[in-house]
Protein backbone atom coordinates (compact mmCIF):
# COMPACT_ATOMS: atom_id res chain seq x y z
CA UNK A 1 15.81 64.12 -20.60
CA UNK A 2 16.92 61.41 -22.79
CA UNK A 3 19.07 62.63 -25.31
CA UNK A 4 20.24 60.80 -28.45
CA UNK A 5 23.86 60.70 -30.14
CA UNK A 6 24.35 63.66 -32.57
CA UNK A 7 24.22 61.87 -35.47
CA UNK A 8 20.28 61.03 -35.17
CA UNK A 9 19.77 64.64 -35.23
CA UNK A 10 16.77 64.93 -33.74
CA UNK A 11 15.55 67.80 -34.24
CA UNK A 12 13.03 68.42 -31.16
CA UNK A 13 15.74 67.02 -28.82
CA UNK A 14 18.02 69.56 -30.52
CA UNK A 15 15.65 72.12 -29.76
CA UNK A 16 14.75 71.24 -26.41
CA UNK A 17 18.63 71.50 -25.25
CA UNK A 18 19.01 74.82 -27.05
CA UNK A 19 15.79 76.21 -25.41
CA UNK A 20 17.30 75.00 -21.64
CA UNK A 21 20.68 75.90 -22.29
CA UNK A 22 19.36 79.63 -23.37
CA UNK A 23 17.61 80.02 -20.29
CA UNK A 24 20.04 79.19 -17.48
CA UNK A 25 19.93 75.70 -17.53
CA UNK A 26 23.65 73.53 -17.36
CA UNK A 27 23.60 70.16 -18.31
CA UNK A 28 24.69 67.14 -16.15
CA UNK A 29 24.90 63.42 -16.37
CA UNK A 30 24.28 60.98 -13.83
CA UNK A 31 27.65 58.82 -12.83
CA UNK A 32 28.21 55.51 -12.02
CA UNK A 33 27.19 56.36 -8.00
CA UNK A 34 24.21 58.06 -8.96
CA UNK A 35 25.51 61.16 -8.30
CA UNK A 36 25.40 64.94 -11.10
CA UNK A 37 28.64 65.20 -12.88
CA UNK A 38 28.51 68.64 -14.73
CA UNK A 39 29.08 68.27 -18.82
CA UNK A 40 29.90 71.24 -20.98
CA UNK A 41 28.62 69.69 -24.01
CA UNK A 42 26.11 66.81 -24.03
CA UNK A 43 27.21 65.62 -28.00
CA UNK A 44 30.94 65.42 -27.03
CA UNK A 45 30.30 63.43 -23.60
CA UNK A 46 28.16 60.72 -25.72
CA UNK A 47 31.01 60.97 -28.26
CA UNK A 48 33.57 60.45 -25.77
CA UNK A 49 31.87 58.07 -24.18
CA UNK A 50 31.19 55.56 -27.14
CA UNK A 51 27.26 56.19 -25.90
CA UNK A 52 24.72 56.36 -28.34
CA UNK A 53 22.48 58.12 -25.63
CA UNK A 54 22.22 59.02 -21.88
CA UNK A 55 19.93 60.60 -19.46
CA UNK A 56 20.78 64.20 -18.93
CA UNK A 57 19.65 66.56 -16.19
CA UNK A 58 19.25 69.79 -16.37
CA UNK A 59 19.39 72.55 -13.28
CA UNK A 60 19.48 75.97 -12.86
């Protein structure tokens, strides 16, 4: 999913993590090798990261 720097707030996007995160899902973004890196929170990793969005995946 792409999802968008917290400052858009976009709502659906918003909702879509919530709804994910509520039923098992962890977030992770894809790294420079291609490889899942697990994030703890999605807004502070695009914060961090000077990113004003980035693909995350989500797994169960």
């Amino acid at each position: 999913m792409e999802y968008l720097e917290p400052k858009r707030k976009m709502k659906p996007i918003l909702d879509a993590l919530n709804a994910l995160l509520n039923i098992g899902y962890k977030s992770h973004i894809i790294d420079k090798d291609g490889n899942l890196e697990p994030i703890n929170n999605v807004d502070n990793y695009l914060i961090n990261n000077n990113l004003e969005s980035d693909n995350v995946v989500f797994i169960k």
